[in-house]
PDB file of N, CA and C in Angstrom:
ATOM      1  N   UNK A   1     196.333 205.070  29.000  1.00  0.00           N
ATOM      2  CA  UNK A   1     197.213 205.133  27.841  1.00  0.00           C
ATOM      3  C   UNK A   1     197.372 203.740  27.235  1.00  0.00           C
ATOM      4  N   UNK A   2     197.672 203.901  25.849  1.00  0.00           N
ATOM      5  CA  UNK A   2     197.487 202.364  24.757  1.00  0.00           C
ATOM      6  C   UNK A   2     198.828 202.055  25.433  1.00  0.00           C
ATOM      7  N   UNK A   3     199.118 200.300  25.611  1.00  0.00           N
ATOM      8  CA  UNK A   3     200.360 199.788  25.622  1.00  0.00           C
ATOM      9  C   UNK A   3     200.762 199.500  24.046  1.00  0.00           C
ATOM     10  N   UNK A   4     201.655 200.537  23.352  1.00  0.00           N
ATOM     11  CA  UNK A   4     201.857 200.127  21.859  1.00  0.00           C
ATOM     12  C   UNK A   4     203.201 199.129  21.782  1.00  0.00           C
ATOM     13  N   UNK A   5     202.490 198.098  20.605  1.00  0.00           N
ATOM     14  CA  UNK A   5     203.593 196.846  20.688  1.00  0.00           C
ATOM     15  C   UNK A   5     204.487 197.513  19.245  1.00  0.00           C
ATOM     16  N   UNK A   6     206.269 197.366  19.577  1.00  0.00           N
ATOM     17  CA  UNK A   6     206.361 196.970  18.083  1.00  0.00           C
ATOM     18  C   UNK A   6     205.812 196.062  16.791  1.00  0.00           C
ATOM     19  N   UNK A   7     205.892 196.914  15.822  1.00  0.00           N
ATOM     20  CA  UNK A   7     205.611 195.699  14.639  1.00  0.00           C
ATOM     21  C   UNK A   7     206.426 194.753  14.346  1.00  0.00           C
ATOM     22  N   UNK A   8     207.197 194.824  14.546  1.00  0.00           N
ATOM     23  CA  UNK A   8     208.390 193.504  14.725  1.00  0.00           C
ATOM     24  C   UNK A   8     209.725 194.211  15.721  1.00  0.00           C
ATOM     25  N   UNK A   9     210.402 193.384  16.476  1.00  0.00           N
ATOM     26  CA  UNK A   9     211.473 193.085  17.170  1.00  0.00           C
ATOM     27  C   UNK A   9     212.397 191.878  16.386  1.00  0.00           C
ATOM     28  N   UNK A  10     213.540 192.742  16.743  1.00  0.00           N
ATOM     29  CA  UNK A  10     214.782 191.713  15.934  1.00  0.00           C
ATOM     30  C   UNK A  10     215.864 191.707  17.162  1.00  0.00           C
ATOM     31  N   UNK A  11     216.412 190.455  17.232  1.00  0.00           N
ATOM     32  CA  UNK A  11     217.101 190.345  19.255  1.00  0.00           C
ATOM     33  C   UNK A  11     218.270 189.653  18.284  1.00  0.00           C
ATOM     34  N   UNK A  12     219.522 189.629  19.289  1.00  0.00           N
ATOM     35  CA  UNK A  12     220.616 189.019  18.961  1.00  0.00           C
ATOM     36  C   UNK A  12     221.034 189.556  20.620  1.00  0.00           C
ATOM     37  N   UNK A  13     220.973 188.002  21.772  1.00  0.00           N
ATOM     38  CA  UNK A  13     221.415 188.018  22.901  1.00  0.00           C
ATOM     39  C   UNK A  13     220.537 189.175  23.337  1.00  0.00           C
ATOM     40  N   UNK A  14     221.177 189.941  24.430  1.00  0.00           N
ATOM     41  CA  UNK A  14     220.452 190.881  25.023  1.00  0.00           C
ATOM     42  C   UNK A  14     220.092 192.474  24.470  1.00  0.00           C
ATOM     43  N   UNK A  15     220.528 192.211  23.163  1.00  0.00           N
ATOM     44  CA  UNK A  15     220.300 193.448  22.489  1.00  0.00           C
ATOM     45  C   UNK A  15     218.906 193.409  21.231  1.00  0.00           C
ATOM     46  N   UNK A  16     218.342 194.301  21.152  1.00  0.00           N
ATOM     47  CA  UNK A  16     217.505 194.391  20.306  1.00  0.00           C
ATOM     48  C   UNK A  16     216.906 195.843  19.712  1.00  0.00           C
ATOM     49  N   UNK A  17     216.337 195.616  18.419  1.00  0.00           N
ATOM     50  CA  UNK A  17     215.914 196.704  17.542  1.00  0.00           C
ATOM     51  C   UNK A  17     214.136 196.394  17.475  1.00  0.00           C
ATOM     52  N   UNK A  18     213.663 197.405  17.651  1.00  0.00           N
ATOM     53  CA  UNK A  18     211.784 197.034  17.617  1.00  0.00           C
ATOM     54  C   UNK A  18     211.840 198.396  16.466  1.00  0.00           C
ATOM     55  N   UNK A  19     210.789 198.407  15.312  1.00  0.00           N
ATOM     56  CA  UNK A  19     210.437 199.033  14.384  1.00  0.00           C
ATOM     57  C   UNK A  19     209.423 198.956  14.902  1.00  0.00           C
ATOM     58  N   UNK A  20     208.739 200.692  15.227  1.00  0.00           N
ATOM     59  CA  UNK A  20     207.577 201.339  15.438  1.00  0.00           C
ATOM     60  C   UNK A  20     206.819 201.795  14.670  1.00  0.00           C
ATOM     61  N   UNK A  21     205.614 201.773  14.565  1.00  0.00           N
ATOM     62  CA  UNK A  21     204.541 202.394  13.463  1.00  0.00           C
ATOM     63  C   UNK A  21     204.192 203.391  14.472  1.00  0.00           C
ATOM     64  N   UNK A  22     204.307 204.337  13.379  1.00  0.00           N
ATOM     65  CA  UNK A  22     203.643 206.065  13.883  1.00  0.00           C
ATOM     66  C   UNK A  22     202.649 206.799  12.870  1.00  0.00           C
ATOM     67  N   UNK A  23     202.515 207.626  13.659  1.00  0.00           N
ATOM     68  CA  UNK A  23     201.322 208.885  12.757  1.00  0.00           C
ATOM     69  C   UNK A  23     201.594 209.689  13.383  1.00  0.00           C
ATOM     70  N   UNK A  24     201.569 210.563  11.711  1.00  0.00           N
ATOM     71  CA  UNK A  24     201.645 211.890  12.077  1.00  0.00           C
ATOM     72  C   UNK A  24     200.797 213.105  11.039  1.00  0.00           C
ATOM     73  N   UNK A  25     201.172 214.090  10.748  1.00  0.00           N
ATOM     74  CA  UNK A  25     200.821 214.772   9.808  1.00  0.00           C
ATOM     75  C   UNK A  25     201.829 215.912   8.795  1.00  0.00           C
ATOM     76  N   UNK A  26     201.765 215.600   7.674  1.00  0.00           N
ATOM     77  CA  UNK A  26     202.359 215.728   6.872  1.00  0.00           C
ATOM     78  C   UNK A  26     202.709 217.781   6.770  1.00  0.00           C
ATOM     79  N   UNK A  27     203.327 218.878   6.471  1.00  0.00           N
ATOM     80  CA  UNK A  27     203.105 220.031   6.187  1.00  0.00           C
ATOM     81  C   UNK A  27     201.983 220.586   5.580  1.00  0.00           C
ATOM     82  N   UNK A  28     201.256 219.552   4.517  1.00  0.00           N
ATOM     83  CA  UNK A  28     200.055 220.191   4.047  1.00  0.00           C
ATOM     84  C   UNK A  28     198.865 219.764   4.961  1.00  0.00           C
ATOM     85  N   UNK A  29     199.003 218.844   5.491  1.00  0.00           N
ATOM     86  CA  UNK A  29     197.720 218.755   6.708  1.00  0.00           C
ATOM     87  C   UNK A  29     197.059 217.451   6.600  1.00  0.00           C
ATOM     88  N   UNK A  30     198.309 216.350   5.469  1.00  0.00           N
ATOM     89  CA  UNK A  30     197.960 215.014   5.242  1.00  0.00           C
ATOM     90  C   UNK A  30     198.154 214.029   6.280  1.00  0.00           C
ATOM     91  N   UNK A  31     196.941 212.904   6.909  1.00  0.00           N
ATOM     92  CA  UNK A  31     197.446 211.918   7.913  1.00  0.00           C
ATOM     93  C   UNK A  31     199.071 211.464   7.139  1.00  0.00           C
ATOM     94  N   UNK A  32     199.643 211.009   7.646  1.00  0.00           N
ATOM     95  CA  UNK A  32     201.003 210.126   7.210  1.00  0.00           C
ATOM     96  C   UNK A  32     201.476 209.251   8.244  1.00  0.00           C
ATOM     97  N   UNK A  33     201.727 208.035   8.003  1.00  0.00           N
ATOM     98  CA  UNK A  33     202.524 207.090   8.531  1.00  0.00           C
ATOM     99  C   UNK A  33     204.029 206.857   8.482  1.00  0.00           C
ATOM    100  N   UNK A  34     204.643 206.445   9.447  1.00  0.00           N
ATOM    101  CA  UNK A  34     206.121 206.488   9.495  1.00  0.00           C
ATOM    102  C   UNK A  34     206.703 205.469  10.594  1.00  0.00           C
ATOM    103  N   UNK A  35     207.698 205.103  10.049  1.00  0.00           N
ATOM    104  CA  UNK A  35     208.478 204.299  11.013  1.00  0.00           C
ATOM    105  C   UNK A  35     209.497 204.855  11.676  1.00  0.00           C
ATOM    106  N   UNK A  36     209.951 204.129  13.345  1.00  0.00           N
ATOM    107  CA  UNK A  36     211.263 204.445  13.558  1.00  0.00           C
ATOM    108  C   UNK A  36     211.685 203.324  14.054  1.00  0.00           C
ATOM    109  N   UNK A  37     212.943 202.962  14.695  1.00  0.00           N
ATOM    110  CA  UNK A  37     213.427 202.310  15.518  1.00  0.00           C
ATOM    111  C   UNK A  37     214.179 202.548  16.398  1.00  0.00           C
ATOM    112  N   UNK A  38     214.158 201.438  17.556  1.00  0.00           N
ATOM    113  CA  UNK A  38     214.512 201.857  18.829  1.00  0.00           C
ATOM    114  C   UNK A  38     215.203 200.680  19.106  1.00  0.00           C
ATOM    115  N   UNK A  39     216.473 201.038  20.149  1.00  0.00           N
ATOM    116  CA  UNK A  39     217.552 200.239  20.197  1.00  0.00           C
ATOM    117  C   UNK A  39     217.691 200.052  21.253  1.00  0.00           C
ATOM    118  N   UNK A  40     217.637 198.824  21.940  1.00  0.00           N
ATOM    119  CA  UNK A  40     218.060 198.655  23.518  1.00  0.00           C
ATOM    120  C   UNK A  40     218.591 197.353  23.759  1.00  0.00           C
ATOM    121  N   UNK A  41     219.225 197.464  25.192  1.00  0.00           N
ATOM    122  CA  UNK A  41     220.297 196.464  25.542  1.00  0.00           C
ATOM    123  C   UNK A  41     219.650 196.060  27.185  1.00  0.00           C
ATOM    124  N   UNK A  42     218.801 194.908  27.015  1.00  0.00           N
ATOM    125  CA  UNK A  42     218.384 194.522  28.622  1.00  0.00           C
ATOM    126  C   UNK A  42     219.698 193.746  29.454  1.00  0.00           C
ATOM    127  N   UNK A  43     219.856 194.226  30.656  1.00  0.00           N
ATOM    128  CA  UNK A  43     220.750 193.709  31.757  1.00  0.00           C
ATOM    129  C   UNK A  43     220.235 193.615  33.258  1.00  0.00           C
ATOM    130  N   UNK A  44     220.639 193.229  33.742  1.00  0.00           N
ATOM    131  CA  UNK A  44     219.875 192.818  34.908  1.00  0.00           C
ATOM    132  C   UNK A  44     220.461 193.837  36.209  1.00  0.00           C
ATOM    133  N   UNK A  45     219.794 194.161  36.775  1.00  0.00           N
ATOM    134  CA  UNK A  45     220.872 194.941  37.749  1.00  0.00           C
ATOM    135  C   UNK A  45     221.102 194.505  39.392  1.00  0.00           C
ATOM    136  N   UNK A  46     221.683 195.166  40.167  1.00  0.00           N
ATOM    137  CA  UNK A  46     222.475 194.742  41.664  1.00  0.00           C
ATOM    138  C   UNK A  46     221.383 193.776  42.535  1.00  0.00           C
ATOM    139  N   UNK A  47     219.964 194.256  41.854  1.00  0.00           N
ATOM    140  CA  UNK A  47     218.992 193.399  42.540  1.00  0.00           C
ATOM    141  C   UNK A  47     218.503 192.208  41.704  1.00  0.00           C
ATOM    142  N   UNK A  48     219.224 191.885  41.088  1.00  0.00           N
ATOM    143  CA  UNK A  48     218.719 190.652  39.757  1.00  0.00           C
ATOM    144  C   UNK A  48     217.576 190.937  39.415  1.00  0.00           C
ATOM    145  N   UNK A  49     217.225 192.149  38.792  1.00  0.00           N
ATOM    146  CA  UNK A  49     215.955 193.192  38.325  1.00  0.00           C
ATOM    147  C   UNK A  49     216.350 193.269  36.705  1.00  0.00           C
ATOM    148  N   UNK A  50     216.041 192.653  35.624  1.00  0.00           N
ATOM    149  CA  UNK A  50     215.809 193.057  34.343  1.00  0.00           C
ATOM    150  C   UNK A  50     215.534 194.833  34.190  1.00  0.00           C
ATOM    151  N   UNK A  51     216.264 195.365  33.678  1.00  0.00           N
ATOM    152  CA  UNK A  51     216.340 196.980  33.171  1.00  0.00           C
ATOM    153  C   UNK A  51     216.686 196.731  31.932  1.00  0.00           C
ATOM    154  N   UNK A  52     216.303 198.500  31.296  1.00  0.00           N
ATOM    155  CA  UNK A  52     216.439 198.677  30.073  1.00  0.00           C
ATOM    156  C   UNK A  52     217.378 199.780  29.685  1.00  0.00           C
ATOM    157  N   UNK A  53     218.235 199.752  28.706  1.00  0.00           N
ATOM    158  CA  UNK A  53     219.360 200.881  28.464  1.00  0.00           C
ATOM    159  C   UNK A  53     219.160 200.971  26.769  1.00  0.00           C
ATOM    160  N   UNK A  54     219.704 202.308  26.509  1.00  0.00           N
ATOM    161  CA  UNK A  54     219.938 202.694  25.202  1.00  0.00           C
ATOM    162  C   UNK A  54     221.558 202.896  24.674  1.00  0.00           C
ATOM    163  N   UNK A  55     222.115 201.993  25.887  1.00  0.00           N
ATOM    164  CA  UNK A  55     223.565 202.764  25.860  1.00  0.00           C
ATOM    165  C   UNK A  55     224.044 201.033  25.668  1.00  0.00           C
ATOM    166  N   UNK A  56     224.758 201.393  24.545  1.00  0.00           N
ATOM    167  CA  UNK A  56     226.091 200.227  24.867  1.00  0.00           C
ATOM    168  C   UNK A  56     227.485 200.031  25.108  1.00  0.00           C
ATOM    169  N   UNK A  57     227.683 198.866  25.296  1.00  0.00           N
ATOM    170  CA  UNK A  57     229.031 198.807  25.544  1.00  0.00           C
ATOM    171  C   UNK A  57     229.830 198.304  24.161  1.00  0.00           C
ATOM    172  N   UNK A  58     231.165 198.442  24.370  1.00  0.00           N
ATOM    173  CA  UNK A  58     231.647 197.788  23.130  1.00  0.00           C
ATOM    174  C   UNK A  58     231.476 196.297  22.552  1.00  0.00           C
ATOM    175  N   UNK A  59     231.007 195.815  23.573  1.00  0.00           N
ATOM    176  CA  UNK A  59     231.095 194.487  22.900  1.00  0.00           C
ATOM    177  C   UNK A  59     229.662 193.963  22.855  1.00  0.00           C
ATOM    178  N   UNK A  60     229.060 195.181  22.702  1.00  0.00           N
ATOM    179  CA  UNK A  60     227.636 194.976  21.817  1.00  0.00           C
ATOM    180  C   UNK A  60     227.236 195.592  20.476  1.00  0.00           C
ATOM    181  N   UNK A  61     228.335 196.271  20.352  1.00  0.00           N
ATOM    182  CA  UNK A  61     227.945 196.940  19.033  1.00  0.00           C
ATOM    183  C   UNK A  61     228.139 195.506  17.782  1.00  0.00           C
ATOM    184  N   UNK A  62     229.233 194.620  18.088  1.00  0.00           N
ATOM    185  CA  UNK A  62     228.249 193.474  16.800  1.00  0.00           C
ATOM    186  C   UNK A  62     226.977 193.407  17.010  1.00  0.00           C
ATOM    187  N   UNK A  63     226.729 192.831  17.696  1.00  0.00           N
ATOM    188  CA  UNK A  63     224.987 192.126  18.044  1.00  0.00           C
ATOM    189  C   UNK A  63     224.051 193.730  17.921  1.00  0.00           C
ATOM    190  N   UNK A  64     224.619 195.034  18.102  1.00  0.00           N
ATOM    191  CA  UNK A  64     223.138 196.148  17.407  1.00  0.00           C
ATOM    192  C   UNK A  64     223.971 196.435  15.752  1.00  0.00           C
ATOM    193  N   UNK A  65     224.865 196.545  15.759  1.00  0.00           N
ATOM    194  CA  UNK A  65     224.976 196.185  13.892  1.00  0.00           C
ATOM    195  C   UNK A  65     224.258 195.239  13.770  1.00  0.00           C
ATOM    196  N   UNK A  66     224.467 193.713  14.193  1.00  0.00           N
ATOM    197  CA  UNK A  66     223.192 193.007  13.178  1.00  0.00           C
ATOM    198  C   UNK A  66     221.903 193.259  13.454  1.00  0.00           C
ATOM    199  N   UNK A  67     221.252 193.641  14.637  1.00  0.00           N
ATOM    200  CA  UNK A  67     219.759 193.836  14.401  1.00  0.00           C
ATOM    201  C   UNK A  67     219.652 195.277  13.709  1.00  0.00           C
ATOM    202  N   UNK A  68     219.828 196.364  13.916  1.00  0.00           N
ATOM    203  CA  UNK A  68     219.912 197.085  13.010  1.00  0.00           C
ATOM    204  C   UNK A  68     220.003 196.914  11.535  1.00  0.00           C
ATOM    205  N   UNK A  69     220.812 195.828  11.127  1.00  0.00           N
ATOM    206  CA  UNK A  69     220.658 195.565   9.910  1.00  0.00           C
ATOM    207  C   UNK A  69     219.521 194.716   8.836  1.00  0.00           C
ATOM    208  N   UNK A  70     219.268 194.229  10.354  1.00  0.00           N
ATOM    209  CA  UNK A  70     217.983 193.601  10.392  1.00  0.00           C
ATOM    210  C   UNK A  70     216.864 194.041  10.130  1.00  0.00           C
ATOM    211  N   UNK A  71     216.591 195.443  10.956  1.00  0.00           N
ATOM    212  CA  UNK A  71     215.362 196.502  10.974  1.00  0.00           C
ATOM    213  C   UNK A  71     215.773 197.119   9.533  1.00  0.00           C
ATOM    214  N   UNK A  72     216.684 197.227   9.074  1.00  0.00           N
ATOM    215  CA  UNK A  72     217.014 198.135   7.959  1.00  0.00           C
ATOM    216  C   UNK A  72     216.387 197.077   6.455  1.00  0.00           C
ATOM    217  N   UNK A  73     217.090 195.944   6.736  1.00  0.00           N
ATOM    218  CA  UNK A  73     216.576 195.221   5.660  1.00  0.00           C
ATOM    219  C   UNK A  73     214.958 194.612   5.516  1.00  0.00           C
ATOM    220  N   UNK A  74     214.211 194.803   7.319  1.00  0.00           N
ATOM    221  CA  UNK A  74     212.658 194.473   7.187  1.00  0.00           C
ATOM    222  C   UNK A  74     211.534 195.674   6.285  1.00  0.00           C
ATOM    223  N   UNK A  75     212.498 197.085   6.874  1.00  0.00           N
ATOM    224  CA  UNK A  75     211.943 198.260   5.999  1.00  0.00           C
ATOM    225  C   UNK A  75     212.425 198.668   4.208  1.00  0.00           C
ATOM    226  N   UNK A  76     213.301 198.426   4.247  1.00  0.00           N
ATOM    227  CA  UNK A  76     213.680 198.080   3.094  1.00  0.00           C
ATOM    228  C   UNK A  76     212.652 197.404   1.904  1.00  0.00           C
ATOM    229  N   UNK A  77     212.408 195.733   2.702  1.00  0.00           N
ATOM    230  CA  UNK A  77     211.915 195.433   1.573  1.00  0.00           C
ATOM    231  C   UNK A  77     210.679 195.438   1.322  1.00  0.00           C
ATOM    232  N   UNK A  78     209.819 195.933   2.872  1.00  0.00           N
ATOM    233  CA  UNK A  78     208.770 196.411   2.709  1.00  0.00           C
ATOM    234  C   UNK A  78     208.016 197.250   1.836  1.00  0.00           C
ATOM    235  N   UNK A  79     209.447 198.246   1.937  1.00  0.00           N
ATOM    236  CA  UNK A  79     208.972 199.330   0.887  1.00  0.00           C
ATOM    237  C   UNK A  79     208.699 199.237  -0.699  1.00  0.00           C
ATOM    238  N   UNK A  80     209.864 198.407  -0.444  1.00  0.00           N
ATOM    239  CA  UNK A  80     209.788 197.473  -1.998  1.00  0.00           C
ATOM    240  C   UNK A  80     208.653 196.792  -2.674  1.00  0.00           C
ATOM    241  N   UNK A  81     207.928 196.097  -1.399  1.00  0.00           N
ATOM    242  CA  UNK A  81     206.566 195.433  -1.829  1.00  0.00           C
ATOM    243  C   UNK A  81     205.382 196.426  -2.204  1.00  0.00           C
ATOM    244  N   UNK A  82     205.624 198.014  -1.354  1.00  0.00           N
ATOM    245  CA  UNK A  82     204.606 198.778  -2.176  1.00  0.00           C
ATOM    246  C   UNK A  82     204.690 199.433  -3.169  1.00  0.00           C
ATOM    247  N   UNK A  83     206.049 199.153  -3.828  1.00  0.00           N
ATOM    248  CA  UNK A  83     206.535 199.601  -5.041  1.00  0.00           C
ATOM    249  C   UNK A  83     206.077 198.912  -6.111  1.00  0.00           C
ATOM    250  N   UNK A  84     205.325 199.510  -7.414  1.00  0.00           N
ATOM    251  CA  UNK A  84     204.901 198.418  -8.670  1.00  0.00           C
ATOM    252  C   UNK A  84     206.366 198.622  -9.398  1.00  0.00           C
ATOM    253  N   UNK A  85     206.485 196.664 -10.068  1.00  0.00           N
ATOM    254  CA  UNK A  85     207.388 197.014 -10.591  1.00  0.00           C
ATOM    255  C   UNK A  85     206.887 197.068 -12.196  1.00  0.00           C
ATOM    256  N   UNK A  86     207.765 197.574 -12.954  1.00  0.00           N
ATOM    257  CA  UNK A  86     207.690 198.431 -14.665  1.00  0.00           C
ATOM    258  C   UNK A  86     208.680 197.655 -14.946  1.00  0.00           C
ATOM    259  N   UNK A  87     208.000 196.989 -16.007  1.00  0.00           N
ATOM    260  CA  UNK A  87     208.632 195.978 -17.025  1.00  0.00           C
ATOM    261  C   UNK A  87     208.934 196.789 -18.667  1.00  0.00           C
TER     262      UNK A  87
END
């Protein structure tokens, strides 16, 4: 199996947002591309072992508001760049 990398990761401390490139296929039977993102919070555990969680605590939700806002504003303006603009 492929090890797939995000296309970009956005970190603030131990929290972070990675934006994934996918494929799929559309209802009429078109390839299509799509993004998602994925949210995690690394901590170390009882054996000083780096793990991975999707769960936070309260006093991480600043730090996944800003990467989230982060991933939001990298897709954002992406989209923007394949947009022509009309003058």
């Amino acid at each position: 199996m492929e090890n797939k990398k995000p296309e970009i990761k956005f970190k603030a401390g131990a929290i972070s947002a990675a934006v994934w490139i996918n494929s799929g296929q559309s209802k009429t039977g078109q390839k299509t591309e799509f993004r998602t993102i994925s949210l995690d919070r690394a901590y170390k555990d009882k054996q000083d072992q780096w793990q991975h969680t999707g769960s936070m605590r309260v006093n991480d939700l600043p730090r996944a508001a800003l990467v989230l806002t982060k991933a939001y504003e990298f897709l954002i303006m992406r989209e923007k760049e394949n947009v022509p603009e009309i003058y």
